[in-house]
C-alpha atoms as a PDB file:
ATOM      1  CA  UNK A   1      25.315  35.197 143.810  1.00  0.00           C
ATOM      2  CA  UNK A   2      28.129  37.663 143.234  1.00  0.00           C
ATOM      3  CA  UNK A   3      31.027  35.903 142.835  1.00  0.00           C
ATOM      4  CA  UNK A   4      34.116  37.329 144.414  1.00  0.00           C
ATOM      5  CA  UNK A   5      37.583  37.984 142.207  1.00  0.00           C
ATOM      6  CA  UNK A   6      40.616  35.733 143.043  1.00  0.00           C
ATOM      7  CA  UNK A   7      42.869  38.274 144.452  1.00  0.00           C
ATOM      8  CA  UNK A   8      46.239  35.989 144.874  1.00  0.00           C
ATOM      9  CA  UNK A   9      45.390  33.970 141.722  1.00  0.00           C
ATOM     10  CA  UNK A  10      44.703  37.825 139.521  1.00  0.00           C
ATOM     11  CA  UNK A  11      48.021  39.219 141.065  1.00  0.00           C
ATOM     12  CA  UNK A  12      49.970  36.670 140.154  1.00  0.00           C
ATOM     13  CA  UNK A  13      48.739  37.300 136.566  1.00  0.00           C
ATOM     14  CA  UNK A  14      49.954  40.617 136.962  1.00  0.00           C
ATOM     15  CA  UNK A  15      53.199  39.736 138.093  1.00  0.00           C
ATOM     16  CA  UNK A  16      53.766  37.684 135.169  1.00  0.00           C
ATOM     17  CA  UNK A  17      52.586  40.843 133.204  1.00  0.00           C
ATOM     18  CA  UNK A  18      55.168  42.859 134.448  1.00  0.00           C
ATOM     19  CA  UNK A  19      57.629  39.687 133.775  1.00  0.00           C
ATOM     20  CA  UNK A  20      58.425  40.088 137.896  1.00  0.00           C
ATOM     21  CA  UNK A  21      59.539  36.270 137.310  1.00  0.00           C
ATOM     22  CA  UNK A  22      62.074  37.081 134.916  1.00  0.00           C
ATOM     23  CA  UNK A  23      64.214  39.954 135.882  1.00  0.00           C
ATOM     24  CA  UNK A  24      66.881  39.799 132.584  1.00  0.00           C
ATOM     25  CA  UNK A  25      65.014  42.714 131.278  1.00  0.00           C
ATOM     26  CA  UNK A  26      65.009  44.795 134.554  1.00  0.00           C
ATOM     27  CA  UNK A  27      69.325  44.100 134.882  1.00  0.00           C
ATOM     28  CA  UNK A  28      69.712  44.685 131.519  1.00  0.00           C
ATOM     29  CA  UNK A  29      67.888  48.021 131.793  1.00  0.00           C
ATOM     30  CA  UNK A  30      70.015  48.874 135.601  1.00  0.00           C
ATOM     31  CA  UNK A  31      73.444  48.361 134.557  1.00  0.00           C
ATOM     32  CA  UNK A  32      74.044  51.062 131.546  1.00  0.00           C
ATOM     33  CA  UNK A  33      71.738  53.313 134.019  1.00  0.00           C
ATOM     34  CA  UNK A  34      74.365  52.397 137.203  1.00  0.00           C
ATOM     35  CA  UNK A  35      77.200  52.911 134.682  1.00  0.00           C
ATOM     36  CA  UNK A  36      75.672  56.329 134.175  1.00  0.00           C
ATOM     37  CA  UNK A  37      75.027  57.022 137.661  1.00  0.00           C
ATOM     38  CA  UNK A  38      78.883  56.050 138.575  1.00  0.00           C
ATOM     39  CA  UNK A  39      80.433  57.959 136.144  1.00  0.00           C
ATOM     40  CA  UNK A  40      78.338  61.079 136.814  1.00  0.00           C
ATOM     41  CA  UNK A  41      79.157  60.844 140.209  1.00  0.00           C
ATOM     42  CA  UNK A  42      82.655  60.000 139.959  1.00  0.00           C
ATOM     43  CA  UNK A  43      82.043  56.616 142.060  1.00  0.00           C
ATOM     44  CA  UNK A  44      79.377  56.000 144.214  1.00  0.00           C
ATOM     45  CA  UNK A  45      76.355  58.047 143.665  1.00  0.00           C
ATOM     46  CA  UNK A  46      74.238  59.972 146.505  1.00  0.00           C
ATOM     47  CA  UNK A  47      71.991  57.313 148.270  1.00  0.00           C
ATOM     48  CA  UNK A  48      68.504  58.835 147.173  1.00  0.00           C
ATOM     49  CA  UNK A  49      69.573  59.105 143.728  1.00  0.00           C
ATOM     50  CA  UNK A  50      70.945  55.897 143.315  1.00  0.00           C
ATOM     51  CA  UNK A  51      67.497  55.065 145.193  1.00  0.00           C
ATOM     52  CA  UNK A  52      65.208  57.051 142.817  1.00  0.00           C
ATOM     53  CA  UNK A  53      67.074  55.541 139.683  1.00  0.00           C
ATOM     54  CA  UNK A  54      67.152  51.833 140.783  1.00  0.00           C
ATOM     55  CA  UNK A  55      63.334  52.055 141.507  1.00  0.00           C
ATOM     56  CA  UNK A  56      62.562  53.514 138.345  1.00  0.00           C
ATOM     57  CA  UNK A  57      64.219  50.901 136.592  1.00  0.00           C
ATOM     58  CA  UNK A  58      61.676  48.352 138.018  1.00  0.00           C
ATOM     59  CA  UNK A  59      59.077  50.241 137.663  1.00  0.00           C
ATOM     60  CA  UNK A  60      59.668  51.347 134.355  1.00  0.00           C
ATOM     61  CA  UNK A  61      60.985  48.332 132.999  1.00  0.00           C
ATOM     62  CA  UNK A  62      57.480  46.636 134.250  1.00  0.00           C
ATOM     63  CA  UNK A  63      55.738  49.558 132.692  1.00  0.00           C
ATOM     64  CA  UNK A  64      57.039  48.886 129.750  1.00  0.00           C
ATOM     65  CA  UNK A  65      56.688  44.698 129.084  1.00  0.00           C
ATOM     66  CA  UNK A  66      52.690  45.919 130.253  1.00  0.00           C
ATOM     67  CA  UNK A  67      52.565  47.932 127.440  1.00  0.00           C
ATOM     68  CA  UNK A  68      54.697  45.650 124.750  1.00  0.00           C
ATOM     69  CA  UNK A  69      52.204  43.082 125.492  1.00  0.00           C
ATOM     70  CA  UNK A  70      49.561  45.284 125.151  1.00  0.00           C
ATOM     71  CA  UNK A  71      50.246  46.206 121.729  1.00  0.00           C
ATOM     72  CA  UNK A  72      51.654  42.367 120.719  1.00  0.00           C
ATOM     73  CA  UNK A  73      48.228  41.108 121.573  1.00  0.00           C
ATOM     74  CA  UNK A  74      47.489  40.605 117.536  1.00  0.00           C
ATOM     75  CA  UNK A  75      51.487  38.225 117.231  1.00  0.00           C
ATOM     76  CA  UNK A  76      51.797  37.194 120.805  1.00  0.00           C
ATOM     77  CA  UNK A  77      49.177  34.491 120.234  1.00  0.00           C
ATOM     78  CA  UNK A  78      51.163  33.041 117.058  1.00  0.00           C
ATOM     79  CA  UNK A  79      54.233  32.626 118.985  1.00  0.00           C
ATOM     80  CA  UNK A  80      55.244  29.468 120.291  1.00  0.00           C
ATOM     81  CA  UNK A  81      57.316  31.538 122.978  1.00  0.00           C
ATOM     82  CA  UNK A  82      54.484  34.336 124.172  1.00  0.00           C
ATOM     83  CA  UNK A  83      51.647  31.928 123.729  1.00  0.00           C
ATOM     84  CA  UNK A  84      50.435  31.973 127.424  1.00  0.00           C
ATOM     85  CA  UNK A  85      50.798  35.622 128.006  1.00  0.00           C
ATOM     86  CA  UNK A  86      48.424  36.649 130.527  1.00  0.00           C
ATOM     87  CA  UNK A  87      46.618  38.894 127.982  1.00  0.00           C
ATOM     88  CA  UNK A  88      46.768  36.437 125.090  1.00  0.00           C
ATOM     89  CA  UNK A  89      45.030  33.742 127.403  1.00  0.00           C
ATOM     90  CA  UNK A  90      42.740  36.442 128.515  1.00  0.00           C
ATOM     91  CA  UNK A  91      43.578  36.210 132.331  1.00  0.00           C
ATOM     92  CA  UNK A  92      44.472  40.053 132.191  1.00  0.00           C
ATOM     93  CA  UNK A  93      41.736  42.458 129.789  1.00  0.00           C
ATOM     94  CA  UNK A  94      43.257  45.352 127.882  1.00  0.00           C
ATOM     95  CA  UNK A  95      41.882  47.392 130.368  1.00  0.00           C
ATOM     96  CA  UNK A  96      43.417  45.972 133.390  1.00  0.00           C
ATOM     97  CA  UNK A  97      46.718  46.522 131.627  1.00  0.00           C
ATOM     98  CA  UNK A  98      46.577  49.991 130.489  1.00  0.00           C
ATOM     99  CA  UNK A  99      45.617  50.558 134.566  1.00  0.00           C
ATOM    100  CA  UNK A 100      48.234  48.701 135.598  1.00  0.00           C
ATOM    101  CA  UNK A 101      50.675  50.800 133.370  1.00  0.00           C
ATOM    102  CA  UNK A 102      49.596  54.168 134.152  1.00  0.00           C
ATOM    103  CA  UNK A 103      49.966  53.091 137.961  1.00  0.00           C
ATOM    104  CA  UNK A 104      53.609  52.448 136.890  1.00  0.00           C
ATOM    105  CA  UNK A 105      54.816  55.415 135.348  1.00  0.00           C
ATOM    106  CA  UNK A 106      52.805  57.830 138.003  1.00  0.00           C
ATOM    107  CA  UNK A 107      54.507  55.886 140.081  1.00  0.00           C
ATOM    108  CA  UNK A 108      58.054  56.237 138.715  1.00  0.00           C
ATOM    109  CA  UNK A 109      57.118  59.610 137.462  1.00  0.00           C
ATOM    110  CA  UNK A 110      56.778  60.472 141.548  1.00  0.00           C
ATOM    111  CA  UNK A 111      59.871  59.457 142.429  1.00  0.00           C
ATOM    112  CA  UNK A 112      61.884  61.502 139.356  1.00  0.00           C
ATOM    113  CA  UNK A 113      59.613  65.010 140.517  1.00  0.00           C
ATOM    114  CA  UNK A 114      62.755  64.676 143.495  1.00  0.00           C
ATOM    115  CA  UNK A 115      65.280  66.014 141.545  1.00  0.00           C
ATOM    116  CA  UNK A 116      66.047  68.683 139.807  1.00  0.00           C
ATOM    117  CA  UNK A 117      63.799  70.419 137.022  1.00  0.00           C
ATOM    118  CA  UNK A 118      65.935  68.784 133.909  1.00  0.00           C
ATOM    119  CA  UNK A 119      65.880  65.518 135.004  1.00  0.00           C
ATOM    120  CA  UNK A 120      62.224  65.752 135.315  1.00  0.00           C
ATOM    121  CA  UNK A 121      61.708  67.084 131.942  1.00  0.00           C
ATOM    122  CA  UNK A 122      63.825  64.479 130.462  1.00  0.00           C
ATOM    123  CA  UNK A 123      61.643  61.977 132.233  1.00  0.00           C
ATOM    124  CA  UNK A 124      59.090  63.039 129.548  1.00  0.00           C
ATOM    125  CA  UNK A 125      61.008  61.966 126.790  1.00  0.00           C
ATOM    126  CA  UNK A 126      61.554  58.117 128.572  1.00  0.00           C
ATOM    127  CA  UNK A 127      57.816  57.744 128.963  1.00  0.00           C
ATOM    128  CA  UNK A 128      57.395  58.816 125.411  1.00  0.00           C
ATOM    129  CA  UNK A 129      60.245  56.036 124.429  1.00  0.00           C
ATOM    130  CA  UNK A 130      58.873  53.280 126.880  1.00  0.00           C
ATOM    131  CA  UNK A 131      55.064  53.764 125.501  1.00  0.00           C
ATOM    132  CA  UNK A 132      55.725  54.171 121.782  1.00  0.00           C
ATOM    133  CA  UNK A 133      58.500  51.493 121.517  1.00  0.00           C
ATOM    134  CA  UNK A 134      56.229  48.408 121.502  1.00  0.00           C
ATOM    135  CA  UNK A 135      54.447  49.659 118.271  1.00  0.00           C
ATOM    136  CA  UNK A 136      57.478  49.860 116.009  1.00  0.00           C
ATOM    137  CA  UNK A 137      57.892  46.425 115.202  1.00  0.00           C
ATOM    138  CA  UNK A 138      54.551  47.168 112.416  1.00  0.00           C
ATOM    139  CA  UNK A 139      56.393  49.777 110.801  1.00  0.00           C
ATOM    140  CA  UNK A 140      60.127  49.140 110.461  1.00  0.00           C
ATOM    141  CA  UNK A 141      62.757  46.503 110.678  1.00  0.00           C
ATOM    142  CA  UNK A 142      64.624  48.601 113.440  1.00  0.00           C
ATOM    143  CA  UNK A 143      62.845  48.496 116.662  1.00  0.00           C
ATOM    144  CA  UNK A 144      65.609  46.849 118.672  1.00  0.00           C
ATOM    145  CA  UNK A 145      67.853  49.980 117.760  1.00  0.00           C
ATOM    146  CA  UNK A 146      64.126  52.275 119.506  1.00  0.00           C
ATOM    147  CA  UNK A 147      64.491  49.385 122.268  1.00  0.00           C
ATOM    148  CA  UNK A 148      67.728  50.753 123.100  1.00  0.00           C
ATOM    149  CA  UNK A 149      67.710  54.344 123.100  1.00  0.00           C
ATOM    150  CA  UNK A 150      64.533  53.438 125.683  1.00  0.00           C
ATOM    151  CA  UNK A 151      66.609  51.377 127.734  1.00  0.00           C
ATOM    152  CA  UNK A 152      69.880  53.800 127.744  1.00  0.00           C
ATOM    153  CA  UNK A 153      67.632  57.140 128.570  1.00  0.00           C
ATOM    154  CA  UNK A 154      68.307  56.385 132.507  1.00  0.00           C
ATOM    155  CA  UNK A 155      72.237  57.707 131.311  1.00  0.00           C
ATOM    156  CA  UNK A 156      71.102  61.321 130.193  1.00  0.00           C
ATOM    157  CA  UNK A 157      68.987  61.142 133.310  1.00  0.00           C
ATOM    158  CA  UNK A 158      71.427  60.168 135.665  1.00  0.00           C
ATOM    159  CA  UNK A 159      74.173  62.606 134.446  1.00  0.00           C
ATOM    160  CA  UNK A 160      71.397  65.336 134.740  1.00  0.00           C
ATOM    161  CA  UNK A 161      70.341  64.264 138.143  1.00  0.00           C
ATOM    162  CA  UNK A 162      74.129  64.764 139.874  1.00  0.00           C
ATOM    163  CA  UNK A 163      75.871  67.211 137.983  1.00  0.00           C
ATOM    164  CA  UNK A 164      72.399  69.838 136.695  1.00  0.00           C
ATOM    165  CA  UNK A 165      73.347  69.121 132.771  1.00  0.00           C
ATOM    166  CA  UNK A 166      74.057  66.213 130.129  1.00  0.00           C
ATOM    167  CA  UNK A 167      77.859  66.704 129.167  1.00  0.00           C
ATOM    168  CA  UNK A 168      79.281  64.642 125.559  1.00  0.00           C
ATOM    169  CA  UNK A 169      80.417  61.859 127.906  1.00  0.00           C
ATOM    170  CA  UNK A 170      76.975  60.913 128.635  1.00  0.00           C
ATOM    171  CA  UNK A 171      75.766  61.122 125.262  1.00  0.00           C
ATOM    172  CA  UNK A 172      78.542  58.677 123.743  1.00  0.00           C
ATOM    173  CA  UNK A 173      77.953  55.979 126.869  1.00  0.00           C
ATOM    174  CA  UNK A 174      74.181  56.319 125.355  1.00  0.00           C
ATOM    175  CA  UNK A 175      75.527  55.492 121.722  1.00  0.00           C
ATOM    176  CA  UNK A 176      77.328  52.564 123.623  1.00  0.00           C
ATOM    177  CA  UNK A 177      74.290  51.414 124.901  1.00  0.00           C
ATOM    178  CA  UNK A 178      72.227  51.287 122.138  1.00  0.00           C
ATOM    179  CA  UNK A 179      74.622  49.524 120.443  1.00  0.00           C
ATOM    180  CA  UNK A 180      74.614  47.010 122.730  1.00  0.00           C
ATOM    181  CA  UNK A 181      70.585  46.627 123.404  1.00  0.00           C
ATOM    182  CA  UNK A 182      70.292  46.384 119.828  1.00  0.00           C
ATOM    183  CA  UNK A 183      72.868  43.201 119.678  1.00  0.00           C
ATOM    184  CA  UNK A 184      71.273  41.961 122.481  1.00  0.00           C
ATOM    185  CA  UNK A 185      67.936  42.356 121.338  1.00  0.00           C
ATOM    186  CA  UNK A 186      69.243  41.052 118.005  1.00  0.00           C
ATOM    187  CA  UNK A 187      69.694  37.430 119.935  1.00  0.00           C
ATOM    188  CA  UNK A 188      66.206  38.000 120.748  1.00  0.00           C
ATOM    189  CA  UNK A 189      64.391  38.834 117.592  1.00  0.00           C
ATOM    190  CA  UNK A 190      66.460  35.780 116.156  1.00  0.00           C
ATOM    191  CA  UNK A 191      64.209  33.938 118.614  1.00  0.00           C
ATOM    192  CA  UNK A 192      61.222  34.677 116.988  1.00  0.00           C
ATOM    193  CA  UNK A 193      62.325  35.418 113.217  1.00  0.00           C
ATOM    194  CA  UNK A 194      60.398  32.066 112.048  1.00  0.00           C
ATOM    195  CA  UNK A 195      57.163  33.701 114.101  1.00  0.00           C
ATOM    196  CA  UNK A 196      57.951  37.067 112.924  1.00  0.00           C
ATOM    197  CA  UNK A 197      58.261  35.869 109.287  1.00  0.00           C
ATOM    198  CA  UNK A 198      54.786  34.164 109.293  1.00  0.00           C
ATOM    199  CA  UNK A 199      52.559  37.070 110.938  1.00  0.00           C
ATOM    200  CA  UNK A 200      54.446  40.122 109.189  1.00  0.00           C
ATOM    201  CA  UNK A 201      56.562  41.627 112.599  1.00  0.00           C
ATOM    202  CA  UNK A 202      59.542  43.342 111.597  1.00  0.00           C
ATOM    203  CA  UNK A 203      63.211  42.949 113.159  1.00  0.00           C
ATOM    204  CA  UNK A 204      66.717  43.558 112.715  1.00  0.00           C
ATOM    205  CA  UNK A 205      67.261  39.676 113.080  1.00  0.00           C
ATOM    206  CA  UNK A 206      64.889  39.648 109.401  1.00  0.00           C
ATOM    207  CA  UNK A 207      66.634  42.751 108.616  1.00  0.00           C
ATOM    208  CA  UNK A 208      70.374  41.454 108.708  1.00  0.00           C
ATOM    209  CA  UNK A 209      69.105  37.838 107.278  1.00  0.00           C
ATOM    210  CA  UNK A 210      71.968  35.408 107.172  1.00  0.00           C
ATOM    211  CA  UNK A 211      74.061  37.906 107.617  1.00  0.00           C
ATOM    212  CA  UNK A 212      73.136  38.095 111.108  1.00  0.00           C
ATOM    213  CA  UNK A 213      76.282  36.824 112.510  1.00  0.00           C
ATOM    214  CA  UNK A 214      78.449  39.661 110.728  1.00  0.00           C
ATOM    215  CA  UNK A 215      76.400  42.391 111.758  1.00  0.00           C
ATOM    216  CA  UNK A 216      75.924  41.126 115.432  1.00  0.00           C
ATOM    217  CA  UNK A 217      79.837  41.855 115.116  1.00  0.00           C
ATOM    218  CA  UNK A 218      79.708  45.281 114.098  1.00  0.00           C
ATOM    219  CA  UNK A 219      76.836  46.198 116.689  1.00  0.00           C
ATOM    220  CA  UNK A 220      79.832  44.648 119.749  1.00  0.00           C
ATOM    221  CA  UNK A 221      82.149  46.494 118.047  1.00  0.00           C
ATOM    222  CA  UNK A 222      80.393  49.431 118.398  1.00  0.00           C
ATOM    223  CA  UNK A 223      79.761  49.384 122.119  1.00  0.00           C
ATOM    224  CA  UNK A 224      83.198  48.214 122.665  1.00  0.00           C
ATOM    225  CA  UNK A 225      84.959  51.116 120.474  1.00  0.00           C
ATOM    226  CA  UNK A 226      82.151  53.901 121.918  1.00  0.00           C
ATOM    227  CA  UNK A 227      83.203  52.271 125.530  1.00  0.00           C
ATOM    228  CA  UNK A 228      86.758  52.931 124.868  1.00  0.00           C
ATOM    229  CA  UNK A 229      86.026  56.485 123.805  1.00  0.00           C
ATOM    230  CA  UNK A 230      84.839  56.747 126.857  1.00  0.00           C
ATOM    231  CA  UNK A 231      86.790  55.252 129.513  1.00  0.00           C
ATOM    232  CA  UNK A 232      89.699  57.410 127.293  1.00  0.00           C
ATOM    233  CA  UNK A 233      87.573  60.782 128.100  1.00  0.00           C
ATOM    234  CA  UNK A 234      86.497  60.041 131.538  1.00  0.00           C
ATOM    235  CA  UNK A 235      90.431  59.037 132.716  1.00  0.00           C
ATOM    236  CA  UNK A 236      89.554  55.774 133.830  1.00  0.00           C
ATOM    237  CA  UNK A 237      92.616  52.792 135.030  1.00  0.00           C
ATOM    238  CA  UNK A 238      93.267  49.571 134.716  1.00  0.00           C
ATOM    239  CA  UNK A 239      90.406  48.199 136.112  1.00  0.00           C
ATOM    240  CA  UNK A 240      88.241  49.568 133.774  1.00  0.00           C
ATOM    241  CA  UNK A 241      89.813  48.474 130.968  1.00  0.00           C
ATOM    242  CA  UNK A 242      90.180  44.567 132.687  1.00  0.00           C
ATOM    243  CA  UNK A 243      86.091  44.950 132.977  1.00  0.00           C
ATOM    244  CA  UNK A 244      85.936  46.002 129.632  1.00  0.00           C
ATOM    245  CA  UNK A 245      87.946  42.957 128.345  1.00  0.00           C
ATOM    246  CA  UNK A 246      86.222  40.635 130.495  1.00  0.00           C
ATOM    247  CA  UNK A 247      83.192  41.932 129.045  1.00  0.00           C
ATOM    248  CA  UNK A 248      84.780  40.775 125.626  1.00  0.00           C
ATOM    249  CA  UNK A 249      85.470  37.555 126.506  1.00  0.00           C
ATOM    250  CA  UNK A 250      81.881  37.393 127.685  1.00  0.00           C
ATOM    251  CA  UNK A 251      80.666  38.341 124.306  1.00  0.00           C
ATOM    252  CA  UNK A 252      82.655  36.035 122.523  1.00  0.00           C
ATOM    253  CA  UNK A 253      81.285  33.370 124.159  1.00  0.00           C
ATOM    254  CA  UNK A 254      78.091  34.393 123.033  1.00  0.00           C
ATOM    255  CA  UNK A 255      78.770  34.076 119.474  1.00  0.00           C
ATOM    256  CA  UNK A 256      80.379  30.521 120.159  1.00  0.00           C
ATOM    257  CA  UNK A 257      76.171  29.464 121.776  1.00  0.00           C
ATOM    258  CA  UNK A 258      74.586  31.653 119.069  1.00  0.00           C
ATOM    259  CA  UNK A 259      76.283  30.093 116.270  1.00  0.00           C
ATOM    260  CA  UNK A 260      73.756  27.209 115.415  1.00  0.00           C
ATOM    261  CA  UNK A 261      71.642  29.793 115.285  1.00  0.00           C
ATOM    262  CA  UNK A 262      69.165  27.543 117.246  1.00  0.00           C
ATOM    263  CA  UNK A 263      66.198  29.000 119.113  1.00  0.00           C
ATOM    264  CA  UNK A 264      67.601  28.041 122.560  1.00  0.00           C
ATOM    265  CA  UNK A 265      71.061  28.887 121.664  1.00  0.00           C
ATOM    266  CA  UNK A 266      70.401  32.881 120.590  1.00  0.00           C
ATOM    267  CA  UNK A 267      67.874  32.703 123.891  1.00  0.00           C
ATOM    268  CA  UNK A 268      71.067  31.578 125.635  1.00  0.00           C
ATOM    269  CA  UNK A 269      73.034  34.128 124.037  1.00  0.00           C
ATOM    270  CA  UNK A 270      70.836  36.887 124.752  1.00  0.00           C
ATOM    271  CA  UNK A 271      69.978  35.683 128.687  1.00  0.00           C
ATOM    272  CA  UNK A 272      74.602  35.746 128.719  1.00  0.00           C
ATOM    273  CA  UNK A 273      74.287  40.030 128.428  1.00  0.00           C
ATOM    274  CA  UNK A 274      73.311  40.545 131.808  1.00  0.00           C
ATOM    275  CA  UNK A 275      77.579  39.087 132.847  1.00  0.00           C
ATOM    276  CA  UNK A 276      78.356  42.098 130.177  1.00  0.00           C
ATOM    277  CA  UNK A 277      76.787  44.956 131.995  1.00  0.00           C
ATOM    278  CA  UNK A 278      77.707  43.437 135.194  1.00  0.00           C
ATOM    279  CA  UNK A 279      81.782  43.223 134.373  1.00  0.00           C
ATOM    280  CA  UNK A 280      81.344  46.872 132.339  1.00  0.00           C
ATOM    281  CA  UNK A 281      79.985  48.334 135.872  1.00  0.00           C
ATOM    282  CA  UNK A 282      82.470  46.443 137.930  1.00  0.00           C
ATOM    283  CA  UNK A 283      85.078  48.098 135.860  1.00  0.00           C
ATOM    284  CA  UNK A 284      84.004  51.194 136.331  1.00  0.00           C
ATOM    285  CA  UNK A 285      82.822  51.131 140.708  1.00  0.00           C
ATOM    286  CA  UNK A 286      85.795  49.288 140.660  1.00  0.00           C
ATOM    287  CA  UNK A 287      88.104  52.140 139.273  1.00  0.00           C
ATOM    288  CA  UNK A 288      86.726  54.357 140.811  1.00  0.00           C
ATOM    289  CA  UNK A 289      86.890  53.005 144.101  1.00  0.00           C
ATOM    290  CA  UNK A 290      90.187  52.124 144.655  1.00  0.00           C
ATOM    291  CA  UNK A 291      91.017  55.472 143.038  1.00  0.00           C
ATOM    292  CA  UNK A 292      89.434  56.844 146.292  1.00  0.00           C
ATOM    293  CA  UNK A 293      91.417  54.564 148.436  1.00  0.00           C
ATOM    294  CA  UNK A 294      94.982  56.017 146.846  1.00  0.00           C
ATOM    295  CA  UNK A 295      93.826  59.125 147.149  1.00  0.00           C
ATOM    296  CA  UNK A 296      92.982  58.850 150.607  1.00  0.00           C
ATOM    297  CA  UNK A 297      95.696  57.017 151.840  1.00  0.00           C
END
């Protein structure tokens, strides 16, 4: 007797693959890619664009958590956090997964062929980023810094995708970006640094040691000082600059749950990001907006 696969029971394994249950990763990827897309446009961005882009963010987002877990197979089952991963408990083969993320970039890669020729070619260089990413963690104590010039790329994208070329303002919103997926990411690693430790994964929350809380402060500081650069260049008003502070206020708060240094307290502190990409990109639609509303009236 053949015996017939569980089709609602399997997809639900892939939906936990693709983390579909937890969508911090997908917002924290959307929001630098939206502040791109605003900025490029000068407010709100042309509706298959902003389409195309928003998309690809789920899709590439899922791509890549199929892939991390992929190559995490050999720590994920050491970690009190990753234990019952779909392909640690063997629910989803190696196979299945390396399907599943070809499906999603061809996908993804679909959408991006369009719009325009350098957007597509720069597309190559994010599935390069998404696919090798996962493997850095073996090799050096930096991968959250890889993590987010992955998650930023959808800026240099975005910019090429309205205006046909990737000007220094998009560039130093990237910089911003990765300075801020890297602190974020830092929360993360800080997580697992006791799991890490034990089976020989490398991260900037082992890197920075117990001086973790200092350099979490210079990695803010970063973002904030390479997002003031660049409200400065781009002529943005006073509701930028109110997101941007709220944004502060946000990350301070983080630093008050993170101090303990607790597992659940960095978790906490790294779930709190998503309010900090959300008040950055209010500040700038916002601007932006009512800009068009003086100018109109």
């Amino acid at each position: 007797m053949v015996t017939r696969p569980n089709w609602p029971q399997r997809l639900r394994h892939y939906w936990q693959l693709v983390r579909g249950d937890r969508p911090i990763g997908w917002l924290l990827l959307l929001w630098p890619t939206w502040w791109g897309l605003w900025l490029a446009a000068g407010g709100l961005p042309p509706a298959w664009i902003l389409l195309v882009f928003s998309l690809g963010v789920w899709l590439t987002r899922s791509a890549g958590c199929v892939i991390n877990d992929y190559a995490d197979r050999w720590l994920d089952g050491e970690v009190a956090r990753t234990r019952q991963r779909p392909l640690v408990t063997g629910a989803v083969s190696g196979r299945e997964a390396l399907v599943l993320f070809a499906v999603l970039m061809l996908v993804a890669f679909a959408l991006v062929l369009t719009l325009n020729r350098l957007t597509v070619w720069l597309s190559v260089v994010g599935v390069f980023l998404a696919a090798t990413y996962p493997y850095l963690k073996r090799y050096t104590y930096l991968p959250q810094v890889y993590l987010g010039m992955a998650f930023g790329w959808g800026i240099p994208m975005a910019f090429a995708a309205i205006q046909g070329t990737v000007p220094p303002l998009a560039w130093l919103l990237y910089v911003a970006n990765i300075f801020w997926a890297t602190a974020y990411d830092t929360w993360y690693a800080m997580v697992d640094r006791d799991d890490d430790l034990r089976m020989g994964a490398k991260s900037t929350a082992i890197l920075f040691g117990e001086l973790d809380l200092p350099a979490q402060g210079v990695l803010y500081a970063g973002m904030f000082a390479a997002l003031a650069l660049v409200g400065r260049q781009a002529g943005l008003g006073p509701w930028y600059w109110a997101g941007l502070a709220v944004a502060l206020l946000l990350v301070v708060w983080e630093f008050r749950l993170a101090r303990t240094r607790a597992r659940e307290d960095c978790f906490r502190a790294f779930l709190h990001n998503n309010w900090v990409g959300l008040a950055v990109f209010a500040g700038i639609a916002l601007d932006f907006a009512l800009r068009a509303k003086v100018v109109a009236a």
